[in-house]
N, C-alpha and C. Protein backbone atom coordinates (compact mmCIF):
# COMPACT_ATOMS: atom_id res chain seq x y z
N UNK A 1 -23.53 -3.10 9.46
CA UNK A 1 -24.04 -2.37 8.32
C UNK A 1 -24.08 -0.90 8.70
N UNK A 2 -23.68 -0.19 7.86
CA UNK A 2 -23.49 1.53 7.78
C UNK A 2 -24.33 2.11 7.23
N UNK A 3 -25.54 3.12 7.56
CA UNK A 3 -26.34 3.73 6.79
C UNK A 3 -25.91 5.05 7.10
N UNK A 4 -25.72 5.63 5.69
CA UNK A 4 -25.20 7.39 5.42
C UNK A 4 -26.52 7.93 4.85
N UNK A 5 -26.54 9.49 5.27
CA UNK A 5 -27.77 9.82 4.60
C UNK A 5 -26.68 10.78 3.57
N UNK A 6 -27.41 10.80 1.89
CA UNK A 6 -26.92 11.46 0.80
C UNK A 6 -27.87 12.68 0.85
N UNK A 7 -27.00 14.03 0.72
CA UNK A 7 -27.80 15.40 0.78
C UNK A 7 -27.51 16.18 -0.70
N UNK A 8 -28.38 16.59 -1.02
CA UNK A 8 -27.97 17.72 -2.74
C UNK A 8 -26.79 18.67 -1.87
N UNK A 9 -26.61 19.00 -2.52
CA UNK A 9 -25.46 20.24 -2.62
C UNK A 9 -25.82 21.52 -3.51
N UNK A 10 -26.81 21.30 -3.65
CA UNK A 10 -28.28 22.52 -4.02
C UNK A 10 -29.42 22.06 -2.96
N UNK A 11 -29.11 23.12 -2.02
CA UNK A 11 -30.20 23.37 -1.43
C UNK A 11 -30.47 22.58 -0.23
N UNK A 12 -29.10 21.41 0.11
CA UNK A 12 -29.24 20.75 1.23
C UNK A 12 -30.83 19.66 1.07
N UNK A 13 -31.06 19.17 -0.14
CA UNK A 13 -32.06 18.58 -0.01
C UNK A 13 -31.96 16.78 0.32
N UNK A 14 -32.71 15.94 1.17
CA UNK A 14 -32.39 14.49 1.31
C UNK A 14 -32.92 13.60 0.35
N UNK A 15 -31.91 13.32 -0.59
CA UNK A 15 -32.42 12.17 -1.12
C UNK A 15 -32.95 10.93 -0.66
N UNK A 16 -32.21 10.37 0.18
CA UNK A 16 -32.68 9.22 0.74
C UNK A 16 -31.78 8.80 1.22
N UNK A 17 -31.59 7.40 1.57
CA UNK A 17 -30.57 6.76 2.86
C UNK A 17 -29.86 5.79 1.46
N UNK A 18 -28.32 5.79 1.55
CA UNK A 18 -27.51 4.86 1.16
C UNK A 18 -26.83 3.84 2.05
N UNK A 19 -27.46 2.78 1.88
CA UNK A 19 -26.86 1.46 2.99
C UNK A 19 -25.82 0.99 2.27
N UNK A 20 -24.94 1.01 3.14
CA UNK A 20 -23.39 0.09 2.61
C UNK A 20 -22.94 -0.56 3.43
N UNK A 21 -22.57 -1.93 2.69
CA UNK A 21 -22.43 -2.93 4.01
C UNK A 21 -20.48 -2.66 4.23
N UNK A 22 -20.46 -2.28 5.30
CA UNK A 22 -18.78 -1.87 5.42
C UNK A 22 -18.18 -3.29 5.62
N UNK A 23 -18.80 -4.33 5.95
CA UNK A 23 -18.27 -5.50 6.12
C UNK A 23 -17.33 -6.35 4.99
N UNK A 24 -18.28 -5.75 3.81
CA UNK A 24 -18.10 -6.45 2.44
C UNK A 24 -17.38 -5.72 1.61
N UNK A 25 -17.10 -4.28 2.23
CA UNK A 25 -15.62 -3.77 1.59
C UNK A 25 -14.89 -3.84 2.28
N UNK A 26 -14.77 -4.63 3.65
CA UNK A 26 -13.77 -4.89 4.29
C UNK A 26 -12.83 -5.95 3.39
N UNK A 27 -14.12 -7.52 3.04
CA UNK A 27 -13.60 -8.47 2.98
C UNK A 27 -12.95 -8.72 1.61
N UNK A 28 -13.80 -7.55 0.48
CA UNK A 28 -13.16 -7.60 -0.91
C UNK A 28 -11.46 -7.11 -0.94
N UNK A 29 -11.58 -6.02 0.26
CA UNK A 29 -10.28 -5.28 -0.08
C UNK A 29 -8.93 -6.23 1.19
N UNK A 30 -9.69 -6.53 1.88
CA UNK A 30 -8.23 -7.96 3.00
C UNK A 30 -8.10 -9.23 2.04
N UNK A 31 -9.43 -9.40 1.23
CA UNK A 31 -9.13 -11.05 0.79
C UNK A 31 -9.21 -11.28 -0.72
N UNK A 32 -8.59 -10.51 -1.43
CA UNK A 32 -8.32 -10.87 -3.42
C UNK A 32 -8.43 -12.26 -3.15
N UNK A 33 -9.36 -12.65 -4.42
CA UNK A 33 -9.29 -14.39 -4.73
C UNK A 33 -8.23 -14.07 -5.90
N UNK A 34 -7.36 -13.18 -6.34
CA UNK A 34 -6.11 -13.67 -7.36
C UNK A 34 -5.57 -12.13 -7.22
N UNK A 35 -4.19 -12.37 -7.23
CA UNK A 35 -3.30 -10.96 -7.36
C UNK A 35 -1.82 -11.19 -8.39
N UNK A 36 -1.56 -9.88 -8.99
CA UNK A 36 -0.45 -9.88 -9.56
C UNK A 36 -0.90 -10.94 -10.77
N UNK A 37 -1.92 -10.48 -10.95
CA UNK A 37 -2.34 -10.89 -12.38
C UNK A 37 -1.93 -10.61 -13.82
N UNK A 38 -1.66 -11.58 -14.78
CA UNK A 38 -0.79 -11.33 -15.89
C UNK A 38 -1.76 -11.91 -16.87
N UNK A 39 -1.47 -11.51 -18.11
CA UNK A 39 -1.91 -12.29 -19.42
C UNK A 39 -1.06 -13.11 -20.02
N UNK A 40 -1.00 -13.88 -20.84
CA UNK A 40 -0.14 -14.60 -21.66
C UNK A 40 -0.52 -15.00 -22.76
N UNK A 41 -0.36 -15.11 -23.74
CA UNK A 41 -0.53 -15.77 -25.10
C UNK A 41 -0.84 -14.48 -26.20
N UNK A 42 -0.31 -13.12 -25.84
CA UNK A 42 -0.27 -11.94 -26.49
C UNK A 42 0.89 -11.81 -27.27
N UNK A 43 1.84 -12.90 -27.34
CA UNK A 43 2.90 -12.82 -27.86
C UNK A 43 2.72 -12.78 -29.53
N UNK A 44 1.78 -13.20 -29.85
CA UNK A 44 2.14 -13.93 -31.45
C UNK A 44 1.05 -11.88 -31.94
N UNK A 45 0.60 -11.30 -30.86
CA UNK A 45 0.46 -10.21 -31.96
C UNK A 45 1.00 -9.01 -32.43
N UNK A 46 0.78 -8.11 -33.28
CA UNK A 46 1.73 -7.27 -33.68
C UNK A 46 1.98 -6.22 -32.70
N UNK A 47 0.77 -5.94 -32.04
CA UNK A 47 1.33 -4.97 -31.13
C UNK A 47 -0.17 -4.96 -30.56
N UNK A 48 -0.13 -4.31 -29.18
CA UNK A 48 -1.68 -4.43 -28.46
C UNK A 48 -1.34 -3.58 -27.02
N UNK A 49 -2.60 -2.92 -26.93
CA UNK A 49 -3.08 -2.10 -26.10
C UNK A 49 -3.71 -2.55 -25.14
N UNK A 50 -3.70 -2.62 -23.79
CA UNK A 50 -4.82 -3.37 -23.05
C UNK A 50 -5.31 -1.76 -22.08
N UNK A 51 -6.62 -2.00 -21.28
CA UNK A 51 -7.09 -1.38 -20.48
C UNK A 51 -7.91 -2.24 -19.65
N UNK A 52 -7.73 -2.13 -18.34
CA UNK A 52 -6.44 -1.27 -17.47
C UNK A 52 -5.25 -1.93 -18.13
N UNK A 53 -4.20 -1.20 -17.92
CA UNK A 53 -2.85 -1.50 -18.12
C UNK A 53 -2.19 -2.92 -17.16
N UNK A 54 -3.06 -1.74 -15.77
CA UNK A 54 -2.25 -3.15 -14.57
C UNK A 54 -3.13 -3.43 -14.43
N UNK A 55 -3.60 -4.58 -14.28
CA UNK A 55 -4.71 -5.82 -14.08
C UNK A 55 -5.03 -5.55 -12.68
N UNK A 56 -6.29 -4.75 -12.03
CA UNK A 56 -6.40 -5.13 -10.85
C UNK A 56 -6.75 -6.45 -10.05
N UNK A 57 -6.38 -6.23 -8.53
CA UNK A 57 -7.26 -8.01 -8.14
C UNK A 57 -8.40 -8.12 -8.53
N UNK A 58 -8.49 -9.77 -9.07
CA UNK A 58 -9.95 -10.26 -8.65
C UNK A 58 -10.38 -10.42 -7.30
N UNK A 59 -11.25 -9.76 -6.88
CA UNK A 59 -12.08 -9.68 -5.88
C UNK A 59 -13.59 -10.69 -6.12
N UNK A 60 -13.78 -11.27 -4.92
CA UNK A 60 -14.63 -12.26 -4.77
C UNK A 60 -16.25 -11.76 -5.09
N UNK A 61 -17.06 -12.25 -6.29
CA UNK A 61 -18.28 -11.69 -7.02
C UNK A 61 -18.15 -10.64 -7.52
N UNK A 62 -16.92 -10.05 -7.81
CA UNK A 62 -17.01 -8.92 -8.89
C UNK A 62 -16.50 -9.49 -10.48
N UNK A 63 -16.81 -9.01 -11.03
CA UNK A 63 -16.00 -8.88 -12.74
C UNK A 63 -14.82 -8.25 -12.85
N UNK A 64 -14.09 -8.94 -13.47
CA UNK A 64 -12.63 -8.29 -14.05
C UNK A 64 -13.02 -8.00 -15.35
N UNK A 65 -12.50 -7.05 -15.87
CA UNK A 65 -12.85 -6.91 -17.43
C UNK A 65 -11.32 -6.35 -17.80
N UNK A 66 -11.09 -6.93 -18.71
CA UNK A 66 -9.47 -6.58 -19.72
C UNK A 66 -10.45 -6.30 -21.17
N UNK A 67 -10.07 -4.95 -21.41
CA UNK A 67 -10.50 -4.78 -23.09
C UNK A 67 -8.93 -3.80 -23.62
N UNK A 68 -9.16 -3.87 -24.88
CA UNK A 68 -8.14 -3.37 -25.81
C UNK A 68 -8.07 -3.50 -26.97
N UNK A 69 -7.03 -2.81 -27.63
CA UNK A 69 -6.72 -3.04 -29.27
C UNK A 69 -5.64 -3.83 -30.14
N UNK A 70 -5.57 -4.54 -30.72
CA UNK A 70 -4.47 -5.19 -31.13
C UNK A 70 -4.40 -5.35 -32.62
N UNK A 71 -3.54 -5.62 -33.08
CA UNK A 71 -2.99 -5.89 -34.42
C UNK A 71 -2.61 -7.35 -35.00
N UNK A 72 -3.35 -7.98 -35.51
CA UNK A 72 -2.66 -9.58 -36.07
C UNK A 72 -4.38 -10.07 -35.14
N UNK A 73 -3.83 -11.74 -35.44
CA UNK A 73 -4.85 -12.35 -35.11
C UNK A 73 -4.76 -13.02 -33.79
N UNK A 74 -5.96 -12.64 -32.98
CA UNK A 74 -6.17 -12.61 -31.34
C UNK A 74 -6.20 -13.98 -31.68
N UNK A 75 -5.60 -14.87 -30.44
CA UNK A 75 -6.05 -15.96 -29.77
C UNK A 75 -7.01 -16.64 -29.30
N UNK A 76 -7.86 -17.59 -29.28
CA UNK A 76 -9.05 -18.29 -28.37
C UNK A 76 -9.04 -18.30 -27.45
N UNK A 77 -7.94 -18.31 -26.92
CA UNK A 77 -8.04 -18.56 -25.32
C UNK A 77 -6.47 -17.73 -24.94
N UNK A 78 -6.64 -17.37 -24.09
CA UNK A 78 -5.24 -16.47 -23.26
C UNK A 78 -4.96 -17.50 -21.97
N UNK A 79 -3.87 -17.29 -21.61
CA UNK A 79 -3.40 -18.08 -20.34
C UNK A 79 -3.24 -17.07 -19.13
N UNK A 80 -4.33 -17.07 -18.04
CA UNK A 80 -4.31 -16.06 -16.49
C UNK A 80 -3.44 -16.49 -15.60
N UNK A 81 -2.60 -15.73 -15.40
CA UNK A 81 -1.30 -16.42 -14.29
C UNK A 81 -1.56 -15.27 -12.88
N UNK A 82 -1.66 -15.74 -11.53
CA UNK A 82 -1.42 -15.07 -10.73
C UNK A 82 -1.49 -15.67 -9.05
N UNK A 83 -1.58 -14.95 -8.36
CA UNK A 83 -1.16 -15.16 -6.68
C UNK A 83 -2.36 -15.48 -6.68
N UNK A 84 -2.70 -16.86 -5.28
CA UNK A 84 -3.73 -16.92 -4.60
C UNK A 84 -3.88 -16.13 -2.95
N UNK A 85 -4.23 -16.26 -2.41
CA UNK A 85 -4.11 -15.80 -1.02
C UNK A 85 -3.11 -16.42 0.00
N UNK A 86 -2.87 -17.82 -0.54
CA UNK A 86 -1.45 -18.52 0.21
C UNK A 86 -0.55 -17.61 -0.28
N UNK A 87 -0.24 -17.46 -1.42
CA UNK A 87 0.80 -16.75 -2.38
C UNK A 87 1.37 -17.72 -3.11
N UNK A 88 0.66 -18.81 -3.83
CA UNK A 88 0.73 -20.06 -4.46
C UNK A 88 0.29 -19.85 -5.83
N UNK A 89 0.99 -20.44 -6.77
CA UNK A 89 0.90 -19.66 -8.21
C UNK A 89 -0.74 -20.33 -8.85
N UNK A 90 -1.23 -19.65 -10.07
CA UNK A 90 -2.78 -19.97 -10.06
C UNK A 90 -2.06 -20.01 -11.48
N UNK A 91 -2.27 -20.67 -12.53
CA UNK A 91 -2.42 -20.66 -14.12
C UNK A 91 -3.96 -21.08 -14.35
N UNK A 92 -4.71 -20.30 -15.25
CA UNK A 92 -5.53 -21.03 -16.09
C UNK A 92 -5.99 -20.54 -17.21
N UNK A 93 -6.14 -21.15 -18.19
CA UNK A 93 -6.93 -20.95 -19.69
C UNK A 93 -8.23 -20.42 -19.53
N UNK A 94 -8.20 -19.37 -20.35
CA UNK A 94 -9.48 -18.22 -20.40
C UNK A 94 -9.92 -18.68 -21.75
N UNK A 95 -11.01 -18.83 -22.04
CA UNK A 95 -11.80 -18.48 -23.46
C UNK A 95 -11.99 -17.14 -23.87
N UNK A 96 -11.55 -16.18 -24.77
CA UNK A 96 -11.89 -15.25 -25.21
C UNK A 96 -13.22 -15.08 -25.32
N UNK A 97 -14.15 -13.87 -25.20
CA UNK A 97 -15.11 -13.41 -26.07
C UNK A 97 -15.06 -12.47 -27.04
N UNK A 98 -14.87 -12.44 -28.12
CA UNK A 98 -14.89 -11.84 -28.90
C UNK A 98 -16.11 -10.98 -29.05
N UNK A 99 -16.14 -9.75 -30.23
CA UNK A 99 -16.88 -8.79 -30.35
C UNK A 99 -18.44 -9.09 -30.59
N UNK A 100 -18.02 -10.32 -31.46
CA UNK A 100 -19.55 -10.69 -32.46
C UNK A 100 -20.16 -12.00 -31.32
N UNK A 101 -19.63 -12.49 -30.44
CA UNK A 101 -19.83 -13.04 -29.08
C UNK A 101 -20.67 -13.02 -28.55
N UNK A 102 -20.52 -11.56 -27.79
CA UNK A 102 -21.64 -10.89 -27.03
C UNK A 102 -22.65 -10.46 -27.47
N UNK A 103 -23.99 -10.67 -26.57
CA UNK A 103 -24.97 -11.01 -26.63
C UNK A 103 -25.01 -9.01 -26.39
């Protein structure tokens, strides 16, 4: 574990100590639980925007989030295609959440 001390940049003052465990950005950034991640089932709309563009890895206890805009009527479920850490293909069916969804 790495403790940095954070200083203002007015006045050189110490906020306090930021602990970061360097271990656990070791292991997010050597070990993606999925890479070269794709969407599928975007075909049937008129046209659509995603953000991010390129899908970064899923990394182990973080959130992926894909949002965007599209035209025609979204799908229930999308199909996630990508690499595991063997480099062995992963497919699976996502449930959408839609807008009126979320809590």
């Amino acid at each position: 574990m790495a403790t940095f001390p954070i200083e203002s940049q007015f006045g050189g003052e110490n906020f306090g100590l930021f602990t970061l465990s360097m271990q656990q950005l070791f292991d997010n950034a050597l070990l993606p639980m999925l890479t070269n991640i794709t969407l599928h089932a975007l075909e049937n709309l008129k046209s659509f925007e995603l953000y991010p563009s390129q899908i970064p890895y899923l990394l182990s206890g973080r959130p992926l989030i894909v949002s965007g805009r599209y035209q025609g009527t979204f799908p229930d479920a999308v199909k996630i295609r990508g690499l595991l850490a063997d480099r062995s293909s992963y497919v699976i069916d996502v449930k959408v959440r839609k807008k009126g969804d979320v809590n």
